[in-house]
PDB file of N, CA and C in Angstrom:
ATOM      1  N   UNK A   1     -79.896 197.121 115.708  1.00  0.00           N
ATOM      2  CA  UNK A   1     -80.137 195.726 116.016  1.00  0.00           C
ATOM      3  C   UNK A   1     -78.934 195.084 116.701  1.00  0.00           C
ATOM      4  N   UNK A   2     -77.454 195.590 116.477  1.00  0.00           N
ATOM      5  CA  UNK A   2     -76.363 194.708 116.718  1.00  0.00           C
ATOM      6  C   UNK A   2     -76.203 195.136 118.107  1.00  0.00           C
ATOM      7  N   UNK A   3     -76.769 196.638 118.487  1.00  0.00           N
ATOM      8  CA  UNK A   3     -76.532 197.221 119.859  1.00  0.00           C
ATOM      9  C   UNK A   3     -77.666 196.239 121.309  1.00  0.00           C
ATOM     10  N   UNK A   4     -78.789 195.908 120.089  1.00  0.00           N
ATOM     11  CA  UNK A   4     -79.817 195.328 121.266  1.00  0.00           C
ATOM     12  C   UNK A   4     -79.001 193.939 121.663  1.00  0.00           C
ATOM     13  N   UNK A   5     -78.654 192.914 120.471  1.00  0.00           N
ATOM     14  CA  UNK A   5     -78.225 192.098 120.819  1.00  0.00           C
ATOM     15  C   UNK A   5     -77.024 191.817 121.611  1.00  0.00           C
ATOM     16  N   UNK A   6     -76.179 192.769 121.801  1.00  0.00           N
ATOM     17  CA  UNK A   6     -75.076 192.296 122.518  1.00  0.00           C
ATOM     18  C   UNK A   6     -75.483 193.434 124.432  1.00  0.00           C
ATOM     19  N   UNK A   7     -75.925 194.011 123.726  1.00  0.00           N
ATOM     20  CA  UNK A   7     -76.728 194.252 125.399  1.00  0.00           C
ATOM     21  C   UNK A   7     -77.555 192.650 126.094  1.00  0.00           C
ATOM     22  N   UNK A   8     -78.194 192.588 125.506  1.00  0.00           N
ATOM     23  CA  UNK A   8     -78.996 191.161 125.725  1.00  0.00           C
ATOM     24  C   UNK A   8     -78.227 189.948 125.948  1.00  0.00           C
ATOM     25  N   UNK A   9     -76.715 190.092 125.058  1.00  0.00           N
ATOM     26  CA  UNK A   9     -76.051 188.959 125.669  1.00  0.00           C
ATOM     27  C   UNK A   9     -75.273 189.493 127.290  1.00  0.00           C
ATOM     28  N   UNK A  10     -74.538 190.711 127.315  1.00  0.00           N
ATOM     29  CA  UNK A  10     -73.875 191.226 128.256  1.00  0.00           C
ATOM     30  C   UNK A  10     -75.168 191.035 129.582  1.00  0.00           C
ATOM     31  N   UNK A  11     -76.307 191.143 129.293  1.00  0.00           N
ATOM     32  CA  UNK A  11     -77.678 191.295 130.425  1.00  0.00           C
ATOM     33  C   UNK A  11     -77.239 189.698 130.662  1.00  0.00           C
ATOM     34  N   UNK A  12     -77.601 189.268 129.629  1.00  0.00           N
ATOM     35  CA  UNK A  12     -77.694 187.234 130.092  1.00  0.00           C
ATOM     36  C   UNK A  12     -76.297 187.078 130.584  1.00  0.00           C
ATOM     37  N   UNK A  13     -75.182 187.300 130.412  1.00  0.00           N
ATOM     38  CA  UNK A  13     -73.981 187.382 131.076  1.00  0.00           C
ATOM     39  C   UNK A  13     -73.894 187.702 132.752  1.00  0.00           C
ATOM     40  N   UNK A  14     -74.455 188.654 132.872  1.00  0.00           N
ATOM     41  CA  UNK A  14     -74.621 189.284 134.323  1.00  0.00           C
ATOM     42  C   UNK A  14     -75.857 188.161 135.383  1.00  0.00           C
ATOM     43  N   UNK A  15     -77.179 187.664 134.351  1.00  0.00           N
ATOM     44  CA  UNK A  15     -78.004 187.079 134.859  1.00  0.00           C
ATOM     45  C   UNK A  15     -78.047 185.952 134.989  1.00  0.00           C
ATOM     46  N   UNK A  16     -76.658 184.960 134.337  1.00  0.00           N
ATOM     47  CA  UNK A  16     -76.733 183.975 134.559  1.00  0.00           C
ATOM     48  C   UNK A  16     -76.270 183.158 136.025  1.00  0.00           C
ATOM     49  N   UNK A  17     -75.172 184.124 136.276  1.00  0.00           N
ATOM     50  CA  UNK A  17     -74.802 183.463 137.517  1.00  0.00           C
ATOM     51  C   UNK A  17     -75.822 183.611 138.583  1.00  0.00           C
ATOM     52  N   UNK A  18     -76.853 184.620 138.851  1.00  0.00           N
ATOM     53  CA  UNK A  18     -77.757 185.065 139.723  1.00  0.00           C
ATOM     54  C   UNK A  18     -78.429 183.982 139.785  1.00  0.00           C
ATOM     55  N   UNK A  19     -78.875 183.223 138.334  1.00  0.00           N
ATOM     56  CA  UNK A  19     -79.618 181.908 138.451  1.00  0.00           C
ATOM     57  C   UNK A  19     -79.237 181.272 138.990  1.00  0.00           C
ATOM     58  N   UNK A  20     -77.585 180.731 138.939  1.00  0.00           N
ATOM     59  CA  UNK A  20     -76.896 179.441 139.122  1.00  0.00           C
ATOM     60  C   UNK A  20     -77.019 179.736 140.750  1.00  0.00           C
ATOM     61  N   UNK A  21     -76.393 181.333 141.253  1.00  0.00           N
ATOM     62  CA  UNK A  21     -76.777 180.979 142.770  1.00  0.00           C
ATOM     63  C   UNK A  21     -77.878 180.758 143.343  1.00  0.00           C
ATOM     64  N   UNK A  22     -79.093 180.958 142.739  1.00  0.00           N
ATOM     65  CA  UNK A  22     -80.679 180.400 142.663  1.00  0.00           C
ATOM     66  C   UNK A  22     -80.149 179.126 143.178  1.00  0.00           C
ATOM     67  N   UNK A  23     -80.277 178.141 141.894  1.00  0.00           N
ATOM     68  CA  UNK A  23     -80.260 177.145 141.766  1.00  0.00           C
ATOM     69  C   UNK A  23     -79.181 176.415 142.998  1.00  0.00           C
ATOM     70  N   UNK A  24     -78.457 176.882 143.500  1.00  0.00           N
ATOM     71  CA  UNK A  24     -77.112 176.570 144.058  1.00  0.00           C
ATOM     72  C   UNK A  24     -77.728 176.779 145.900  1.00  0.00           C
ATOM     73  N   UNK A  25     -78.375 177.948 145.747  1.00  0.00           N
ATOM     74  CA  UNK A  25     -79.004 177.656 147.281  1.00  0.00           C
ATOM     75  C   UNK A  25     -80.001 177.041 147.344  1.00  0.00           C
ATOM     76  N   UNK A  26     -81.204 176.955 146.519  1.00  0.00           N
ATOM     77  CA  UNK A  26     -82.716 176.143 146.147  1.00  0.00           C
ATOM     78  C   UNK A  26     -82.301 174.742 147.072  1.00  0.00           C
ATOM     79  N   UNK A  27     -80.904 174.523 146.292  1.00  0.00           N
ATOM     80  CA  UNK A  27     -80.618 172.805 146.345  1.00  0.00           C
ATOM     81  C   UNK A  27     -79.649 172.387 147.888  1.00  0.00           C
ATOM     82  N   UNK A  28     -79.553 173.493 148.348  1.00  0.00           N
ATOM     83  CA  UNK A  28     -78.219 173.641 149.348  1.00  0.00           C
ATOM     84  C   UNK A  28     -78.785 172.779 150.641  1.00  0.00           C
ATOM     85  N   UNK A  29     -78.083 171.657 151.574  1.00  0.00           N
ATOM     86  CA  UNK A  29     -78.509 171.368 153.130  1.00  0.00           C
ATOM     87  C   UNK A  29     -78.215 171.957 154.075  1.00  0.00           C
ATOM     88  N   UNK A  30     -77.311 172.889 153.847  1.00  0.00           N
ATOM     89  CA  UNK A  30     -76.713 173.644 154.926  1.00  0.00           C
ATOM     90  C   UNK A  30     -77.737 175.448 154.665  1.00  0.00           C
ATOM     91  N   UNK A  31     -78.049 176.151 155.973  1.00  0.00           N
ATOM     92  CA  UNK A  31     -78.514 177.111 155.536  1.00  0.00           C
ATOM     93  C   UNK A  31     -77.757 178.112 155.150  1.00  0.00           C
ATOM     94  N   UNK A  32     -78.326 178.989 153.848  1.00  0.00           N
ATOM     95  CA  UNK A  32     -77.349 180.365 152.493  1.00  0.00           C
ATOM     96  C   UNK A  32     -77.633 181.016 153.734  1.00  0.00           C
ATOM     97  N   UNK A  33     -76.492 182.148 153.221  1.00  0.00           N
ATOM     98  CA  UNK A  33     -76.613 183.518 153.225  1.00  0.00           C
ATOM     99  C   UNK A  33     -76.779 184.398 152.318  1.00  0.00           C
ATOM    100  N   UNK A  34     -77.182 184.950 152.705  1.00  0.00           N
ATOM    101  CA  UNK A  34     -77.385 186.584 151.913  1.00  0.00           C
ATOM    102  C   UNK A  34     -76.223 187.924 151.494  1.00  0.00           C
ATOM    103  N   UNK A  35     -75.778 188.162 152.341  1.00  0.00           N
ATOM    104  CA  UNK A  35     -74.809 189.225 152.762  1.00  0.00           C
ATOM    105  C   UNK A  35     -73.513 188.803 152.625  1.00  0.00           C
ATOM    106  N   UNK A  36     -72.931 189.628 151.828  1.00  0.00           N
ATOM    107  CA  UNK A  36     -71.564 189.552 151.385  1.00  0.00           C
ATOM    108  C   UNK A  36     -70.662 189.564 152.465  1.00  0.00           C
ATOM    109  N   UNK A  37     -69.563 188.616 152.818  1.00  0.00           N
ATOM    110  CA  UNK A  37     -69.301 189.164 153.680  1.00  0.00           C
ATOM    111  C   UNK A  37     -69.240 188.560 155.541  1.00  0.00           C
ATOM    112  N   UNK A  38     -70.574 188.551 155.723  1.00  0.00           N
ATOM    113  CA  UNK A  38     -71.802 187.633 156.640  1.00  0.00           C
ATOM    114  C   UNK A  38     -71.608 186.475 156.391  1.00  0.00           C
ATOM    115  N   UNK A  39     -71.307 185.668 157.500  1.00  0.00           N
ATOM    116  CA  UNK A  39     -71.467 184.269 157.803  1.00  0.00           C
ATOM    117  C   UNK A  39     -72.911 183.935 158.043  1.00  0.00           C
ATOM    118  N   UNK A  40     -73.388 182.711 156.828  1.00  0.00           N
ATOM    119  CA  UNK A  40     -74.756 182.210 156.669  1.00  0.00           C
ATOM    120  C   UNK A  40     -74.812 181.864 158.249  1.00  0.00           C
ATOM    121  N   UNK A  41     -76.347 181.858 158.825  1.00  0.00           N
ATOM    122  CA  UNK A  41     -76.719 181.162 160.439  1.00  0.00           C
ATOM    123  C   UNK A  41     -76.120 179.382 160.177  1.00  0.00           C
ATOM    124  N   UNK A  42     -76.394 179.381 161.211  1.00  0.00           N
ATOM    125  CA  UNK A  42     -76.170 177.754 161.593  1.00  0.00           C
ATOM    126  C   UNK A  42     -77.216 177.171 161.454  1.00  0.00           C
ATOM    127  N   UNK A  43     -76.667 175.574 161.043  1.00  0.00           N
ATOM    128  CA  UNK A  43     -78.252 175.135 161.559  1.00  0.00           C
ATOM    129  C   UNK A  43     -79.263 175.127 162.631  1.00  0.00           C
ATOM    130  N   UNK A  44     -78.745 174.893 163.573  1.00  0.00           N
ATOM    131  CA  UNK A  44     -79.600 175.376 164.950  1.00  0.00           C
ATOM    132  C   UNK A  44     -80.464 176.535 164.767  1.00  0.00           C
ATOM    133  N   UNK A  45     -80.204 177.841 164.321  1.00  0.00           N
ATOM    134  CA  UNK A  45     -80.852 178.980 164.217  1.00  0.00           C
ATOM    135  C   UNK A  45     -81.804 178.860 163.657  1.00  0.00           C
ATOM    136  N   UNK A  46     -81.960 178.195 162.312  1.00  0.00           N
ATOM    137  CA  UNK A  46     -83.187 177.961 161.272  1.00  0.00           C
ATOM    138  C   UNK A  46     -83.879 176.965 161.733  1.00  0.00           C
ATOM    139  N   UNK A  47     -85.295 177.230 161.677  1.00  0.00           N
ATOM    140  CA  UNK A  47     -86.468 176.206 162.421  1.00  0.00           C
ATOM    141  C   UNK A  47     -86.632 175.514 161.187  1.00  0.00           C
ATOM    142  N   UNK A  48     -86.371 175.263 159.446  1.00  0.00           N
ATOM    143  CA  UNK A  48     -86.321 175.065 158.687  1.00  0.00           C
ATOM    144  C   UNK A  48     -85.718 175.420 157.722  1.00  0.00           C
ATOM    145  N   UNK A  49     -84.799 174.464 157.614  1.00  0.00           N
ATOM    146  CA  UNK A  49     -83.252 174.875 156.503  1.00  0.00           C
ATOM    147  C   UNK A  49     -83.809 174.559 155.432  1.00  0.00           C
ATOM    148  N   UNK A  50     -84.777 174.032 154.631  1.00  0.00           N
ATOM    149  CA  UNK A  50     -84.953 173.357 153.876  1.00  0.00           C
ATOM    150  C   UNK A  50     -86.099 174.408 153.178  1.00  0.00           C
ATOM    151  N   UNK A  51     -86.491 175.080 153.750  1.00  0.00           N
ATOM    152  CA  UNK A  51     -87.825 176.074 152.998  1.00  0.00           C
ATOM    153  C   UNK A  51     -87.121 177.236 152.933  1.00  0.00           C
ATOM    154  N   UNK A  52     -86.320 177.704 154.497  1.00  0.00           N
ATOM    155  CA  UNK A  52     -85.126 179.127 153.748  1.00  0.00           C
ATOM    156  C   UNK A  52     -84.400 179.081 153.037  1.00  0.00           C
ATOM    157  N   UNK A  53     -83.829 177.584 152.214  1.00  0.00           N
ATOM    158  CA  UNK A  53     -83.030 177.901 151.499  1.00  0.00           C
ATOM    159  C   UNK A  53     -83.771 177.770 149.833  1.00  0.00           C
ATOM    160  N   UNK A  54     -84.983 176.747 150.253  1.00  0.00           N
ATOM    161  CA  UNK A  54     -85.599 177.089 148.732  1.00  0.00           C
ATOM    162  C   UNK A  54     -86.144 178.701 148.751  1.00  0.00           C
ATOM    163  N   UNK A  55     -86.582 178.823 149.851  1.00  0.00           N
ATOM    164  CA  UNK A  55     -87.187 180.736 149.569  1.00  0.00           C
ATOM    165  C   UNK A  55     -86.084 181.631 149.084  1.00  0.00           C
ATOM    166  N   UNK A  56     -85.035 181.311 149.825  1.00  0.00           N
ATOM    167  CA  UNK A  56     -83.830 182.233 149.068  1.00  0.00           C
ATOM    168  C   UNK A  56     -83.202 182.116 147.612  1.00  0.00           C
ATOM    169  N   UNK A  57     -83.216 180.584 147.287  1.00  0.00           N
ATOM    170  CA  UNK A  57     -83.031 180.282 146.218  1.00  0.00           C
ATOM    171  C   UNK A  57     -83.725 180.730 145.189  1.00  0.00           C
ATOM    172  N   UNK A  58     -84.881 181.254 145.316  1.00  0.00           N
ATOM    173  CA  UNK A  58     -86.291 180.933 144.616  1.00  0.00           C
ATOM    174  C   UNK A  58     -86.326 182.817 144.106  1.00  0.00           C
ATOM    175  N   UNK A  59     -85.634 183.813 145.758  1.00  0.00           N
ATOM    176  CA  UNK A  59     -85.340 185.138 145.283  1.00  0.00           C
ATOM    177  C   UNK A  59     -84.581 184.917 144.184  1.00  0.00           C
ATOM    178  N   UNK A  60     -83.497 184.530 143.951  1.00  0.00           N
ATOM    179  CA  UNK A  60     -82.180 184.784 143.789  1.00  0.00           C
ATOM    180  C   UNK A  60     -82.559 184.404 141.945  1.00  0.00           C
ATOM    181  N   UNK A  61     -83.153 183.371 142.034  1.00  0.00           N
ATOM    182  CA  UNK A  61     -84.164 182.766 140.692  1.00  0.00           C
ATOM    183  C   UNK A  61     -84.959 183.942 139.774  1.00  0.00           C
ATOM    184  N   UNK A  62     -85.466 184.112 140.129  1.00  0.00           N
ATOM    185  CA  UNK A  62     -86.812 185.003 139.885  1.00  0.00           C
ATOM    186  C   UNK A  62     -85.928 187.033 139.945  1.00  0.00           C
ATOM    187  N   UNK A  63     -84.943 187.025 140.682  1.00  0.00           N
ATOM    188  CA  UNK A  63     -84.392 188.400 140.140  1.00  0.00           C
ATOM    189  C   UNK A  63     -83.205 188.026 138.638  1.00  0.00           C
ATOM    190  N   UNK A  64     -82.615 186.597 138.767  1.00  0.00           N
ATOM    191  CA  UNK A  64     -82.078 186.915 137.551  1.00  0.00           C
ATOM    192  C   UNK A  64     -82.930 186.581 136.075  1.00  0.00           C
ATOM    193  N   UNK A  65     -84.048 186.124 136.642  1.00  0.00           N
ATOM    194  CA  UNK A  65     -84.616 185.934 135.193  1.00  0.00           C
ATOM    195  C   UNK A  65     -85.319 187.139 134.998  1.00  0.00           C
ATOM    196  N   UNK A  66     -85.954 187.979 136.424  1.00  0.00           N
ATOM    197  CA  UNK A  66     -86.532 189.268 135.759  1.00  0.00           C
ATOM    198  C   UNK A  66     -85.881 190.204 134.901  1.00  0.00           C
ATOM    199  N   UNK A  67     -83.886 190.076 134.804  1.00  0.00           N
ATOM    200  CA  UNK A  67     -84.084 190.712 133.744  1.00  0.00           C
ATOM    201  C   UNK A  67     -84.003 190.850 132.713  1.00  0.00           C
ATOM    202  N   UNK A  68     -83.390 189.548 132.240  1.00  0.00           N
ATOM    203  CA  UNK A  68     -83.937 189.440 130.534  1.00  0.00           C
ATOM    204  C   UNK A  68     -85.734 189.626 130.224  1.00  0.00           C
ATOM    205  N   UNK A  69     -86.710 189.885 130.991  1.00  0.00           N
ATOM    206  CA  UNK A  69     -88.040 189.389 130.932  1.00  0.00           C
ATOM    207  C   UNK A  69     -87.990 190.923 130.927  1.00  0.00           C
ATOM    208  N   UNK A  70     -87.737 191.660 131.400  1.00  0.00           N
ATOM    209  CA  UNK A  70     -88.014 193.455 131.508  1.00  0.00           C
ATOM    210  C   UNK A  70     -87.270 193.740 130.074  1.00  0.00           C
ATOM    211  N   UNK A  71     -85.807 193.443 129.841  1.00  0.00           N
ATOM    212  CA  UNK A  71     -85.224 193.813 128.662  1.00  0.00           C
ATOM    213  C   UNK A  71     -86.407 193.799 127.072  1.00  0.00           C
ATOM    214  N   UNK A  72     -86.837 192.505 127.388  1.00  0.00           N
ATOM    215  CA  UNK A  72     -87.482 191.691 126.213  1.00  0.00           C
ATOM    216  C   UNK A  72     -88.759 192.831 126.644  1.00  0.00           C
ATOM    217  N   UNK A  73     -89.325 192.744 127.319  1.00  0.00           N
ATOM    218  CA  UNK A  73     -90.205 193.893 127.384  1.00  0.00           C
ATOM    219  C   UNK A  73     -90.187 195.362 126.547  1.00  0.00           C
ATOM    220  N   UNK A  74     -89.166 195.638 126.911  1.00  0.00           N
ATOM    221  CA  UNK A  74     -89.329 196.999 126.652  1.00  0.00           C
ATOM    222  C   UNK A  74     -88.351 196.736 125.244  1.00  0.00           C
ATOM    223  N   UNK A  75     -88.287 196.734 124.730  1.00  0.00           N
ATOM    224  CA  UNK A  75     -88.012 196.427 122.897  1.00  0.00           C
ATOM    225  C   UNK A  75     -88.911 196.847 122.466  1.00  0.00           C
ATOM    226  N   UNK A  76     -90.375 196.609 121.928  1.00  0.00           N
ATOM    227  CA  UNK A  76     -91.021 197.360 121.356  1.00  0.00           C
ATOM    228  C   UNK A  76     -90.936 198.450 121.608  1.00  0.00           C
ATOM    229  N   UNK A  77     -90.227 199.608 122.832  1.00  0.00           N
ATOM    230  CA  UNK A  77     -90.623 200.761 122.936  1.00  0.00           C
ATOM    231  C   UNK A  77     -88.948 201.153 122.942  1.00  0.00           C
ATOM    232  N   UNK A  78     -88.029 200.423 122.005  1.00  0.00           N
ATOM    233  CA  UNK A  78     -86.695 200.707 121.554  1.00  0.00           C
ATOM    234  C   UNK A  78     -85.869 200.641 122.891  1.00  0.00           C
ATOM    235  N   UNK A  79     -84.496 200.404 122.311  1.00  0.00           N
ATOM    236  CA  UNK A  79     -83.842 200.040 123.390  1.00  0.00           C
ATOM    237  C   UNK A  79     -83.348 200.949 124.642  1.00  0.00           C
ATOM    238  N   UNK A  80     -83.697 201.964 124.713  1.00  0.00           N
ATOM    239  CA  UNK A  80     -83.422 202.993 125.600  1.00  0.00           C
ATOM    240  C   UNK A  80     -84.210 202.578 127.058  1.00  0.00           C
ATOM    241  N   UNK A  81     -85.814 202.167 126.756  1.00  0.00           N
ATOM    242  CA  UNK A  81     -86.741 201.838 127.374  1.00  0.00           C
ATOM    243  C   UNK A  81     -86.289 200.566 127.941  1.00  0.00           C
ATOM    244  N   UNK A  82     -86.121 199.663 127.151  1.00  0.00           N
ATOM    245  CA  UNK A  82     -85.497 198.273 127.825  1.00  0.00           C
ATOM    246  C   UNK A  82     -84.606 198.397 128.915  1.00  0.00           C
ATOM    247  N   UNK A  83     -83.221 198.950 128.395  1.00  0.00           N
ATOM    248  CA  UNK A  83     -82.355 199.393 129.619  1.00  0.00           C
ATOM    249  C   UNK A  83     -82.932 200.404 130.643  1.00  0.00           C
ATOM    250  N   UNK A  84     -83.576 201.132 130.462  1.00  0.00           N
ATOM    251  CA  UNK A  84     -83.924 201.940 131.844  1.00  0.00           C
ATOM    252  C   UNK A  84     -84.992 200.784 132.743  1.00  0.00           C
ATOM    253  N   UNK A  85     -85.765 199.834 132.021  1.00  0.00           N
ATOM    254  CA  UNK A  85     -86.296 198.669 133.064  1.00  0.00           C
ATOM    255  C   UNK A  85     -85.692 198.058 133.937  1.00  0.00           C
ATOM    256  N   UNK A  86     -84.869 197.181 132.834  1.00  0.00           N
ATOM    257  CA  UNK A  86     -83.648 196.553 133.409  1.00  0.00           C
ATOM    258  C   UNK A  86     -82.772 197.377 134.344  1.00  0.00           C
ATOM    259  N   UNK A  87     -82.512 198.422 134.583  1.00  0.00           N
ATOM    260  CA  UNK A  87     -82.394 199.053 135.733  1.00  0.00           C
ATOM    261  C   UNK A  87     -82.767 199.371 137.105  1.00  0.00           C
ATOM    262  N   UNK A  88     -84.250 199.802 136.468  1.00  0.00           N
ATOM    263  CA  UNK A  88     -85.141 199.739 137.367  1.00  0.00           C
ATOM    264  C   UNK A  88     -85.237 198.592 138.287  1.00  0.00           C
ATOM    265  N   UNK A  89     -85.498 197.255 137.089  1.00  0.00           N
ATOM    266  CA  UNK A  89     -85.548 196.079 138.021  1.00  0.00           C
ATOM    267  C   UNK A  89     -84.207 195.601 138.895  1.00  0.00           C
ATOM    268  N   UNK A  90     -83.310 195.986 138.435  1.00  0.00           N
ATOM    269  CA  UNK A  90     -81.604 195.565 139.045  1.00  0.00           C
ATOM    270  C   UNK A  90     -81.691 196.412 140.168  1.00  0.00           C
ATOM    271  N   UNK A  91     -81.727 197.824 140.561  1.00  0.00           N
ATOM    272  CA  UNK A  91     -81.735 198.494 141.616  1.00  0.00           C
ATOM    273  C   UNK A  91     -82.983 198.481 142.507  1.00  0.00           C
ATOM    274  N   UNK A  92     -84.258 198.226 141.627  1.00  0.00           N
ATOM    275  CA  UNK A  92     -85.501 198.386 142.774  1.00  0.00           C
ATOM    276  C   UNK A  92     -85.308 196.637 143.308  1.00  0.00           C
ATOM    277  N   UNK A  93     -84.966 195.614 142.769  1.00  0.00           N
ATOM    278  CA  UNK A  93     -84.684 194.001 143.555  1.00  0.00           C
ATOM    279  C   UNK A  93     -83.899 193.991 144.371  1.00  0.00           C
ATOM    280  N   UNK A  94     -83.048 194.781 144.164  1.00  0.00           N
ATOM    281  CA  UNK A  94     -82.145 194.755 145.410  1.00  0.00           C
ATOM    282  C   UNK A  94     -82.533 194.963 146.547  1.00  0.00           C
ATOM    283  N   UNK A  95     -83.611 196.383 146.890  1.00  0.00           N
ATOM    284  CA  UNK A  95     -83.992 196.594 147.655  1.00  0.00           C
ATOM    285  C   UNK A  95     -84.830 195.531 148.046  1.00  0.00           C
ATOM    286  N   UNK A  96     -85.966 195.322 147.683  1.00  0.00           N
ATOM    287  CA  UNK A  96     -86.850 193.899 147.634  1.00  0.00           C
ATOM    288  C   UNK A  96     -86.537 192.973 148.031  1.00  0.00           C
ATOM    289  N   UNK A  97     -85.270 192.557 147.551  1.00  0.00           N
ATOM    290  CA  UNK A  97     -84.588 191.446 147.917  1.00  0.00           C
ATOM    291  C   UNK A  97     -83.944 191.414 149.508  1.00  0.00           C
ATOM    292  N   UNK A  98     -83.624 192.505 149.874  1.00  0.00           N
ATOM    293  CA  UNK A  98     -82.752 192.966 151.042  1.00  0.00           C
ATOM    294  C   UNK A  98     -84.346 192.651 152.326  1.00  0.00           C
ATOM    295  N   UNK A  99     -85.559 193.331 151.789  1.00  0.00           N
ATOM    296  CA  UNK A  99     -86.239 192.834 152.596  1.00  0.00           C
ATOM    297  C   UNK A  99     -87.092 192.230 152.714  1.00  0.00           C
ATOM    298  N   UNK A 100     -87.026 191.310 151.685  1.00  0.00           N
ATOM    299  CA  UNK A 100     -87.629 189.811 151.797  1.00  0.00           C
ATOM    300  C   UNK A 100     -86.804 189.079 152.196  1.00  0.00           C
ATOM    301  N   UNK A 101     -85.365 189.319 152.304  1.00  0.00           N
ATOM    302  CA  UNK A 101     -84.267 188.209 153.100  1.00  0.00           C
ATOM    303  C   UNK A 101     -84.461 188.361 154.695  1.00  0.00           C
ATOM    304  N   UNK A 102     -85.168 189.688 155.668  1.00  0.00           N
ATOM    305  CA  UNK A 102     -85.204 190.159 156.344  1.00  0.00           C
ATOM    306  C   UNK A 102     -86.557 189.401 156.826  1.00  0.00           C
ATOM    307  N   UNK A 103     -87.582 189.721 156.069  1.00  0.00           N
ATOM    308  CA  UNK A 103     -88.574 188.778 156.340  1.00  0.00           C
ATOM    309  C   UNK A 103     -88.548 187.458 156.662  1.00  0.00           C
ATOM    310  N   UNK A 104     -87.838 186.759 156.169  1.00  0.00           N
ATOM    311  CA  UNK A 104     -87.237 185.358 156.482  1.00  0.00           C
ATOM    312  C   UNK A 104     -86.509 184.991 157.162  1.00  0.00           C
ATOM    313  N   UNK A 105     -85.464 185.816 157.570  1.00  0.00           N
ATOM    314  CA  UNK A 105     -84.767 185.809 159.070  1.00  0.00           C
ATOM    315  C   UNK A 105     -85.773 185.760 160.188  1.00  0.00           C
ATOM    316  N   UNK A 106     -86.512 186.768 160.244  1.00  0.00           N
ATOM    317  CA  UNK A 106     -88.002 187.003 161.156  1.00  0.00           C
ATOM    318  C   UNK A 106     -89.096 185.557 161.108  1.00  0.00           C
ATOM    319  N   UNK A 107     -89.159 185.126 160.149  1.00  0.00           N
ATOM    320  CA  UNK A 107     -90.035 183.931 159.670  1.00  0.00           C
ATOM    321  C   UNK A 107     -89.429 182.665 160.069  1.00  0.00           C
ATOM    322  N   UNK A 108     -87.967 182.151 160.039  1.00  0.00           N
ATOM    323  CA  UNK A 108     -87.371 180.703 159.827  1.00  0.00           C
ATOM    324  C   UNK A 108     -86.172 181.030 161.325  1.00  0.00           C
ATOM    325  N   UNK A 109     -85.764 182.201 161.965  1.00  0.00           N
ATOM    326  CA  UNK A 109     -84.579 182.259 162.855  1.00  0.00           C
ATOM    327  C   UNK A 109     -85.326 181.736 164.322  1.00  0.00           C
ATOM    328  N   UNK A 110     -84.851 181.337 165.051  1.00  0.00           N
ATOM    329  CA  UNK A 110     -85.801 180.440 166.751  1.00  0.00           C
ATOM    330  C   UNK A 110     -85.410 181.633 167.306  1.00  0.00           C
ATOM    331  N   UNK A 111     -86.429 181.234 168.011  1.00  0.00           N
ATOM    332  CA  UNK A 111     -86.481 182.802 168.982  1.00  0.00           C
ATOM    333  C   UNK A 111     -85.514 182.296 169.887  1.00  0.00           C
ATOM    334  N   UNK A 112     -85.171 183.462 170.905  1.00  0.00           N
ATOM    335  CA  UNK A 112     -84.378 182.960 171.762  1.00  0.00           C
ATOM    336  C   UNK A 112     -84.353 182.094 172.767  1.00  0.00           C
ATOM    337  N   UNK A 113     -86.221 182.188 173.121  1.00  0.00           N
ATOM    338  CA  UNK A 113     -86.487 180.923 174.223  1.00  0.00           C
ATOM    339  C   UNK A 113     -86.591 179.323 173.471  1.00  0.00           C
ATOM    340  N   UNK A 114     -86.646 179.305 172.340  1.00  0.00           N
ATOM    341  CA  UNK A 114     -87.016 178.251 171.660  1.00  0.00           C
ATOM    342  C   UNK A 114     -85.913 177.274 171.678  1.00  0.00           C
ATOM    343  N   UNK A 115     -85.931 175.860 171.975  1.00  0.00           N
ATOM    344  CA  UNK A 115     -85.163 174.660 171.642  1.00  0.00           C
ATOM    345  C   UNK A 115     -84.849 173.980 170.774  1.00  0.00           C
TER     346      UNK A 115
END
């Protein structure tokens, strides 16, 4: 029991900031980035700063709460199962995440003839 719980806090440890940058781009006027590293676009580039940054926000949301929600899952089937979810979900979102940010570049960036 003392092993689930401090996994569960160390998980909420790791997942909280994922929220806060949720929450932190959701709310942002200027358009996020994604990529470490990468300078977010300008405004000019985004045909709507205001829906890419809630869509990004909204990833960024929804991967850190998936994984206390997978952890809590897999408990009935002991904690071995929990952590291999929570894995699952940490490495398979990433990917997901990488191209649903990609999708939205494609979706919200002006084409090049566009004003």
């Amino acid at each position: 029991m003392a092993e689930t719980i401090i996994c569960f806090v160390i998980l909420m440890i790791c997942a909280g900031p994922l929220i806060i940058l949720g929450i932190v781009q959701y709310r942002s006027k200027d358009p996020v980035g994604f990529w470490s590293g990468k300078k977010p676009p300008v405004r000019e580039q985004i045909t709507d700063v205001n829906a890419y940054n809630r869509k990004h926000g909204l990833m960024w949301i929804v991967y850190g709460i998936g994984m206390p929600i997978c952890f809590v899952c897999g408990l009935p089937f002991k904690g071995l199962i929990a952590e291999y979810l929570c894995m699952i979900e940490v490495i398979g979102g990433i990917f997901v995440m990488a191209a649903y940010h990609n999708k939205l570049n494609r979706m919200y960036f002006r084409k090049q003839g566009d004003a």
